[in-house]
N, C-alpha and C. Protein backbone atom coordinates (compact mmCIF):
# COMPACT_ATOMS: atom_id res chain seq x y z
N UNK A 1 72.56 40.62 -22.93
CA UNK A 1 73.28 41.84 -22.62
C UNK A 1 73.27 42.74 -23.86
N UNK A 2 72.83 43.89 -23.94
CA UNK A 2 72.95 45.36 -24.56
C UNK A 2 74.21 45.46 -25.51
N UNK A 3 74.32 45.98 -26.39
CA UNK A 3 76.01 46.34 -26.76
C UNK A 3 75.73 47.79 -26.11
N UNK A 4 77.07 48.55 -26.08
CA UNK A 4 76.99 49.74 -25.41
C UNK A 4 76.69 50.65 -26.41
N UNK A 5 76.57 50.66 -27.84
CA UNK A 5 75.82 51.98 -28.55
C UNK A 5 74.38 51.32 -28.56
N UNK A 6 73.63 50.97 -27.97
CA UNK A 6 72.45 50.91 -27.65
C UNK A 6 71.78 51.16 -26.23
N UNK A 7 70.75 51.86 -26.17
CA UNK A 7 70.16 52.38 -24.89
C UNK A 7 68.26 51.46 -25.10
N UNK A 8 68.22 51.37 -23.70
CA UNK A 8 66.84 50.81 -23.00
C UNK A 8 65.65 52.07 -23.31
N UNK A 9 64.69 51.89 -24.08
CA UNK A 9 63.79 53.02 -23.78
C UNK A 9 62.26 51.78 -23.77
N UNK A 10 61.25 52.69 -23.52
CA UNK A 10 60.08 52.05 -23.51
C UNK A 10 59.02 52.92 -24.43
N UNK A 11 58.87 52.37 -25.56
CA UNK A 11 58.00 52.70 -26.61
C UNK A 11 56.23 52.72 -26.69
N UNK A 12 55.67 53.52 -26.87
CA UNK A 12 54.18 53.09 -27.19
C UNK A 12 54.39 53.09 -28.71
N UNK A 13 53.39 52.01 -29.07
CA UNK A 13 53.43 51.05 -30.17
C UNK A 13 52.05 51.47 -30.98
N UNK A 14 51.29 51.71 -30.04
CA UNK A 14 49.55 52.00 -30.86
C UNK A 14 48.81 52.81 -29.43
N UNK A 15 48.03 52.42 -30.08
CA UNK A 15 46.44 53.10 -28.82
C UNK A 15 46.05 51.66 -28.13
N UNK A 16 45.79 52.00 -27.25
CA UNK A 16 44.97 50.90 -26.49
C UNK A 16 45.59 51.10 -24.15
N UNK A 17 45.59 50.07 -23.90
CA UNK A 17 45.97 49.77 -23.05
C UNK A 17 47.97 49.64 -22.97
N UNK A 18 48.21 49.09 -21.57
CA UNK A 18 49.60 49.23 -21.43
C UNK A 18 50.13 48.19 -22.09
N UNK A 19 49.42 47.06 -22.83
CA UNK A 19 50.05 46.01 -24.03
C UNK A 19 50.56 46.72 -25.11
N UNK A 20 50.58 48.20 -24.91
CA UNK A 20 51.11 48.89 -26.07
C UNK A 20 52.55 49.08 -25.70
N UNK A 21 52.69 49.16 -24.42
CA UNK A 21 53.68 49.53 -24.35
C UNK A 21 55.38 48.50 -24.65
N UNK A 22 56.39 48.82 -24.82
CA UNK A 22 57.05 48.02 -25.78
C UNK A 22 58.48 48.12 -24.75
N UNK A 23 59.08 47.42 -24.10
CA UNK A 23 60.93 47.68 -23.77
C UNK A 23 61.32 47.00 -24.81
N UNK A 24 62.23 48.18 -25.31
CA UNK A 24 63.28 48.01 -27.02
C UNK A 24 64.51 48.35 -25.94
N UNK A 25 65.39 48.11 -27.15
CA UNK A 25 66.84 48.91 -27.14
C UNK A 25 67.13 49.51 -28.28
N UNK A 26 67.50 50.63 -28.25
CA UNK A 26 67.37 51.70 -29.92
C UNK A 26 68.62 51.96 -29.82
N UNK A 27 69.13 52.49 -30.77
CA UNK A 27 70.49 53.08 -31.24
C UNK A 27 70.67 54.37 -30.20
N UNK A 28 71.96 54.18 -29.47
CA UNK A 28 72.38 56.09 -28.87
C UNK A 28 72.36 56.61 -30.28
N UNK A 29 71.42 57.78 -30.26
CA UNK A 29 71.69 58.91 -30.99
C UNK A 29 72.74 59.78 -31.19
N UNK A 30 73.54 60.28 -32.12
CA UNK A 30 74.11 61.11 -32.13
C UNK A 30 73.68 62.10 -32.33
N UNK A 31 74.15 63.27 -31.51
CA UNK A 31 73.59 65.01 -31.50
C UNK A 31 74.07 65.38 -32.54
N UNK A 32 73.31 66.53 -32.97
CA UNK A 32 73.31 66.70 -34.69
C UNK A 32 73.91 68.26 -34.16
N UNK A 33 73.92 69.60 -34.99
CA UNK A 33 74.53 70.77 -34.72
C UNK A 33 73.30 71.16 -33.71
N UNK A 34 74.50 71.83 -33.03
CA UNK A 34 73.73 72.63 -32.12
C UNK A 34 72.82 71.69 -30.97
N UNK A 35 72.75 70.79 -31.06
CA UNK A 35 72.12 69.63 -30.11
C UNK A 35 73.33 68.90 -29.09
N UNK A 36 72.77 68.08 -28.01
CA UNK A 36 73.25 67.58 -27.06
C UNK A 36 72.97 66.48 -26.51
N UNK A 37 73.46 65.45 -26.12
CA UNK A 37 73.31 64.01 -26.17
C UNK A 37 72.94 64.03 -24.44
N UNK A 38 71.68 63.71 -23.57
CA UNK A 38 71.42 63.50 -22.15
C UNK A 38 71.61 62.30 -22.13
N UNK A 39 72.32 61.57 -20.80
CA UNK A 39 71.80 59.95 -20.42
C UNK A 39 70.55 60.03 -19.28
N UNK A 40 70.12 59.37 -19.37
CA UNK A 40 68.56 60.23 -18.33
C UNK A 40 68.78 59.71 -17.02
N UNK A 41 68.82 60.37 -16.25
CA UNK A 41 69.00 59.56 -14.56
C UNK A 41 67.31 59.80 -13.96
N UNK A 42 66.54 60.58 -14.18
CA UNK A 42 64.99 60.04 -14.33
C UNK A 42 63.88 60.60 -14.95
N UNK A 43 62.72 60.10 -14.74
CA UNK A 43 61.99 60.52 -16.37
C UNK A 43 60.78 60.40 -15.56
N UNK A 44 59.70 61.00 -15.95
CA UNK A 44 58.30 60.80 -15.26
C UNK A 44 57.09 60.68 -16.24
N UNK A 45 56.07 59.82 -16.06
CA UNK A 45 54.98 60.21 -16.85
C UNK A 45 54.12 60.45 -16.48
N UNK A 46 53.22 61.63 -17.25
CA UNK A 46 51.88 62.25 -16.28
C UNK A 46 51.04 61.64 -17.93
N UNK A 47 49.82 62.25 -16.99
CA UNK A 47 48.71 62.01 -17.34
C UNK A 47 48.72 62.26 -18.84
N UNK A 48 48.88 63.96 -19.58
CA UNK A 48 49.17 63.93 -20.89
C UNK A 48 49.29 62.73 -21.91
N UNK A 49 50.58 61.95 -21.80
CA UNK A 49 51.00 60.85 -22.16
C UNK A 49 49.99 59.74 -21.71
N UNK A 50 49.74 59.50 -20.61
CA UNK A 50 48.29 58.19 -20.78
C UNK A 50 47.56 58.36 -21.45
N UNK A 51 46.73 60.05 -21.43
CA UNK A 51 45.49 60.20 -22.37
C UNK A 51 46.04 59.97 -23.77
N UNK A 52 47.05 59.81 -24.23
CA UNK A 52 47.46 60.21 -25.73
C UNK A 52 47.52 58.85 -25.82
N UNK A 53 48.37 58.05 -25.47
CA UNK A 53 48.38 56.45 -25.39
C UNK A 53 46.71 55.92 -25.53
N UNK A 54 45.63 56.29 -24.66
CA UNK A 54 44.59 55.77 -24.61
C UNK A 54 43.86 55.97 -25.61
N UNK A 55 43.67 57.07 -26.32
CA UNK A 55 43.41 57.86 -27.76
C UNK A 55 42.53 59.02 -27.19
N UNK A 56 42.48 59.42 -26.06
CA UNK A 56 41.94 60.74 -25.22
C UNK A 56 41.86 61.96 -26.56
N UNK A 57 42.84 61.91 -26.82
CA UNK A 57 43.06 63.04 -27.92
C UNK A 57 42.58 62.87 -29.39
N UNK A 58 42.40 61.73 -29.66
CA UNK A 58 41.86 61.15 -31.28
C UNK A 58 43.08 60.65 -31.55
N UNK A 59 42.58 59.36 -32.99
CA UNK A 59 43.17 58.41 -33.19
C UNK A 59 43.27 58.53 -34.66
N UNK A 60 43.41 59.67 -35.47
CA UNK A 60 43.16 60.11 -36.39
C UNK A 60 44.69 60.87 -37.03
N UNK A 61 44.71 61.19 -38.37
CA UNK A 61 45.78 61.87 -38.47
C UNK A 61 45.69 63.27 -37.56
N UNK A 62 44.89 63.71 -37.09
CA UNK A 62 44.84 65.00 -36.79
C UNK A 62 44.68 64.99 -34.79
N UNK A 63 45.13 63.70 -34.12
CA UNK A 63 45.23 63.76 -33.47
C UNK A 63 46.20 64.26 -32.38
N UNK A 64 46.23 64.20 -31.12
CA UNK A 64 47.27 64.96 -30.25
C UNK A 64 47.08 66.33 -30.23
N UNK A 65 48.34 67.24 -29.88
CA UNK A 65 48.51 68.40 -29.66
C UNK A 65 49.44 68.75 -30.59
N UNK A 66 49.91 68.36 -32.15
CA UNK A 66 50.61 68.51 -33.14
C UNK A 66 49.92 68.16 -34.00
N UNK A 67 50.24 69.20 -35.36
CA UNK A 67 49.66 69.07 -36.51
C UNK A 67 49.80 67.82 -37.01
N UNK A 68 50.94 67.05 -37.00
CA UNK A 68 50.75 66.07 -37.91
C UNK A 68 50.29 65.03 -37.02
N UNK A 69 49.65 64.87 -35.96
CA UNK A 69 49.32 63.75 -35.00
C UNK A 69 50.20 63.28 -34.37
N UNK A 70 49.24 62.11 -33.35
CA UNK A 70 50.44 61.03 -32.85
C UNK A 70 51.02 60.16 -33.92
N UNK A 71 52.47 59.92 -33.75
CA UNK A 71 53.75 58.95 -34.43
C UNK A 71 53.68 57.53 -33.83
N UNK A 72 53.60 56.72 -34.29
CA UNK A 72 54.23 55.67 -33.66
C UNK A 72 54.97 55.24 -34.31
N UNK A 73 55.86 54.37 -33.96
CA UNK A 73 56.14 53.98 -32.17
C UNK A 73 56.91 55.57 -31.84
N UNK A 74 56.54 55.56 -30.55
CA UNK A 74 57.16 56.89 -29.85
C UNK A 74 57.32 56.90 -28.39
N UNK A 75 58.94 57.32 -28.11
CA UNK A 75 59.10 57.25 -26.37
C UNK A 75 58.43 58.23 -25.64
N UNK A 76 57.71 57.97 -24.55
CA UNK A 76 56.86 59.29 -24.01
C UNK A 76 57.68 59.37 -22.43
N UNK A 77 57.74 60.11 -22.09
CA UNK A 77 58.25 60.82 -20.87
C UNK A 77 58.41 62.60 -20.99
N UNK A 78 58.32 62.85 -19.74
CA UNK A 78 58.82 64.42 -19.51
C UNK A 78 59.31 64.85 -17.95
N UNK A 79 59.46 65.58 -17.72
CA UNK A 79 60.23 65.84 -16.26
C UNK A 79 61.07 65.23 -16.47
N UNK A 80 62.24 65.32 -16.86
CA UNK A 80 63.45 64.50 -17.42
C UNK A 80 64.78 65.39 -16.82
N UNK A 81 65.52 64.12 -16.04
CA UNK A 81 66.81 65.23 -15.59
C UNK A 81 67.76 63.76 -15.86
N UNK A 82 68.93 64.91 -16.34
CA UNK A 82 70.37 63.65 -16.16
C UNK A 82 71.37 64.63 -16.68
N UNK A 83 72.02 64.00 -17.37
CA UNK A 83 73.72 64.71 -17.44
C UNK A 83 73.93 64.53 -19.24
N UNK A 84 74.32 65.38 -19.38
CA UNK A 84 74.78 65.78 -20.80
C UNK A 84 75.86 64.74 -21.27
N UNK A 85 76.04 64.05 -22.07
CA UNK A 85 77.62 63.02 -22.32
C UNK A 85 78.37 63.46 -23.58
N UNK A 86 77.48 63.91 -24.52
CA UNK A 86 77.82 63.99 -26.12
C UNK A 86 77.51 65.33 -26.52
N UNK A 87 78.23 66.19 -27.27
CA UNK A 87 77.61 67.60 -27.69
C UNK A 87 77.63 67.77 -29.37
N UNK A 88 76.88 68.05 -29.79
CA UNK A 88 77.22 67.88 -31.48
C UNK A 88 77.96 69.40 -31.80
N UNK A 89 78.50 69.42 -33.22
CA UNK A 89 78.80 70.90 -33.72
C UNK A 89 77.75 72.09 -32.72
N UNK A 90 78.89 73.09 -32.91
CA UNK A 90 78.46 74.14 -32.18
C UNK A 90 77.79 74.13 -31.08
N UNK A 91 78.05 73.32 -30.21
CA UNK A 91 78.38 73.52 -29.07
C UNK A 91 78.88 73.24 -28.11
N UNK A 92 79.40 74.10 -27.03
CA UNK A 92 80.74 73.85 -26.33
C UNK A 92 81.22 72.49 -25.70
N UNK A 93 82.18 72.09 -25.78
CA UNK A 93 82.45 70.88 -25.09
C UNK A 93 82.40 70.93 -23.61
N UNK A 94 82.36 72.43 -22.75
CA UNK A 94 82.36 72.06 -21.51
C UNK A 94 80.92 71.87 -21.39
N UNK A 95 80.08 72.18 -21.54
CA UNK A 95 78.43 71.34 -21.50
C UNK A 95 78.76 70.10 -21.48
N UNK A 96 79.44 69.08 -21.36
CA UNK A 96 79.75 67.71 -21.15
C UNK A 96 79.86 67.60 -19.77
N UNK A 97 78.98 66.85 -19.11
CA UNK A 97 79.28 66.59 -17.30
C UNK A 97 78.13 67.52 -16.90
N UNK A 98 77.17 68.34 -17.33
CA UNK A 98 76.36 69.35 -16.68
C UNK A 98 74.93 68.87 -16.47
N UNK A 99 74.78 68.72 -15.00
CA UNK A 99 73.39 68.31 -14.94
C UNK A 99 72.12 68.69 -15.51
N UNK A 100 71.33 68.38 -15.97
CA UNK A 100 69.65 69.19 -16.59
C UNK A 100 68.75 68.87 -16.20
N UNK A 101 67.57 69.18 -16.48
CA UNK A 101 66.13 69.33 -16.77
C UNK A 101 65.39 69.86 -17.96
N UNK A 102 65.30 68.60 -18.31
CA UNK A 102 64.70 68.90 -19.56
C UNK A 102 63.36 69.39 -19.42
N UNK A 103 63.06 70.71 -20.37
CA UNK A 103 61.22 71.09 -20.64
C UNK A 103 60.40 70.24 -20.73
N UNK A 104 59.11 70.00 -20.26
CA UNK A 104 58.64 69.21 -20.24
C UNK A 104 57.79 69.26 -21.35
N UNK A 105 57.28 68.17 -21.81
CA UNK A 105 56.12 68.29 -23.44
C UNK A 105 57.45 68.32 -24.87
N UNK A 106 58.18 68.35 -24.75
CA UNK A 106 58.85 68.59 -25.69
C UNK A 106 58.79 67.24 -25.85
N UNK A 107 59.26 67.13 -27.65
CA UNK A 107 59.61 65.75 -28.18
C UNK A 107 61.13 65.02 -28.60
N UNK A 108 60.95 64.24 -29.17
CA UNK A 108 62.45 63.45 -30.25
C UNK A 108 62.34 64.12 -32.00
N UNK A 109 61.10 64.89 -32.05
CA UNK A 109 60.93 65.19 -33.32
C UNK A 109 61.79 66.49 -33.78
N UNK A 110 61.27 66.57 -34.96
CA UNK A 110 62.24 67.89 -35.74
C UNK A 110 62.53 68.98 -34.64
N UNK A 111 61.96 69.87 -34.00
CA UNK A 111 61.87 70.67 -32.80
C UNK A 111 63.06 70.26 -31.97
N UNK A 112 63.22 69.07 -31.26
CA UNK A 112 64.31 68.82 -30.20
C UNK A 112 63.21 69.30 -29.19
N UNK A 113 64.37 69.79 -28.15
CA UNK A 113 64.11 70.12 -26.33
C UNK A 113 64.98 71.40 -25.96
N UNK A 114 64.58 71.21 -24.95
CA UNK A 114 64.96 72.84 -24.54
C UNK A 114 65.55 72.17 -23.36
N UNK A 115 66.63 72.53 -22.65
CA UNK A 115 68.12 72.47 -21.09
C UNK A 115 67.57 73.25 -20.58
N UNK A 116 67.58 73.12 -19.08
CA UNK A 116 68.03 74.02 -18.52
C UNK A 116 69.47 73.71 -17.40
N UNK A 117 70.34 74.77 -17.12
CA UNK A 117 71.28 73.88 -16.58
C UNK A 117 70.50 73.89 -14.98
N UNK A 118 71.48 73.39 -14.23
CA UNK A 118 71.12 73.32 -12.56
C UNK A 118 72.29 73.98 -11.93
């Protein structure tokens, strides 16, 4: 059993096949300013994310669709909807309870994600 400041995600680990792929349990994040904590009620993966997993894109520092390449280990999903739980500085506490959709392609990196509400 989980402790409850830890959440289920599924990691790619390297290039190759789906032996890359990894179920961890990572730390809940805390939202930093201006950011917002989602619990995900569902998540999808397209193709993007296989080719990048497979090394479609290169396996190099200069791979992917970002300057500094693919990261590993890194959670991949997009089409992402669920409910807001946690809001960091500056911003409002009623955003707590509000359903989303998250942009799709966006990352966990410096950048963040982009809401939209519903």
């Amino acid at each position: 059993m989980r402790a409850k400041h830890t959440m289920k995600a599924v990691q790619v680990v390297g290039y190759g096949d789906v032996d890359q792929l990894q179920i961890v349990d990572l730390p809940i994040p805390n939202p930093k300013q201006g950011e917002v904590l989602v619990r995900v009620k569902a998540c999808g993966i397209n193709n993007t994310e296989i080719w990048m997993r497979e090394g479609a894109y290169g396996t190099d520092k200069e791979s992917g669709w970002r300057p500094e390449g693919v990261q590993f280990p890194r959670v991949p999903g997009s089409d992402i909807t669920g409910e807001i739980v946690k809001v960091g500085s500056g911003v409002e506490e009623t955003m707590i309870g509000r359903r989303v959709v998250l942009f799709p392609f966006t990352s966990s990196g410096q950048e963040g994600g982009r809401a939209y509400r519903r």
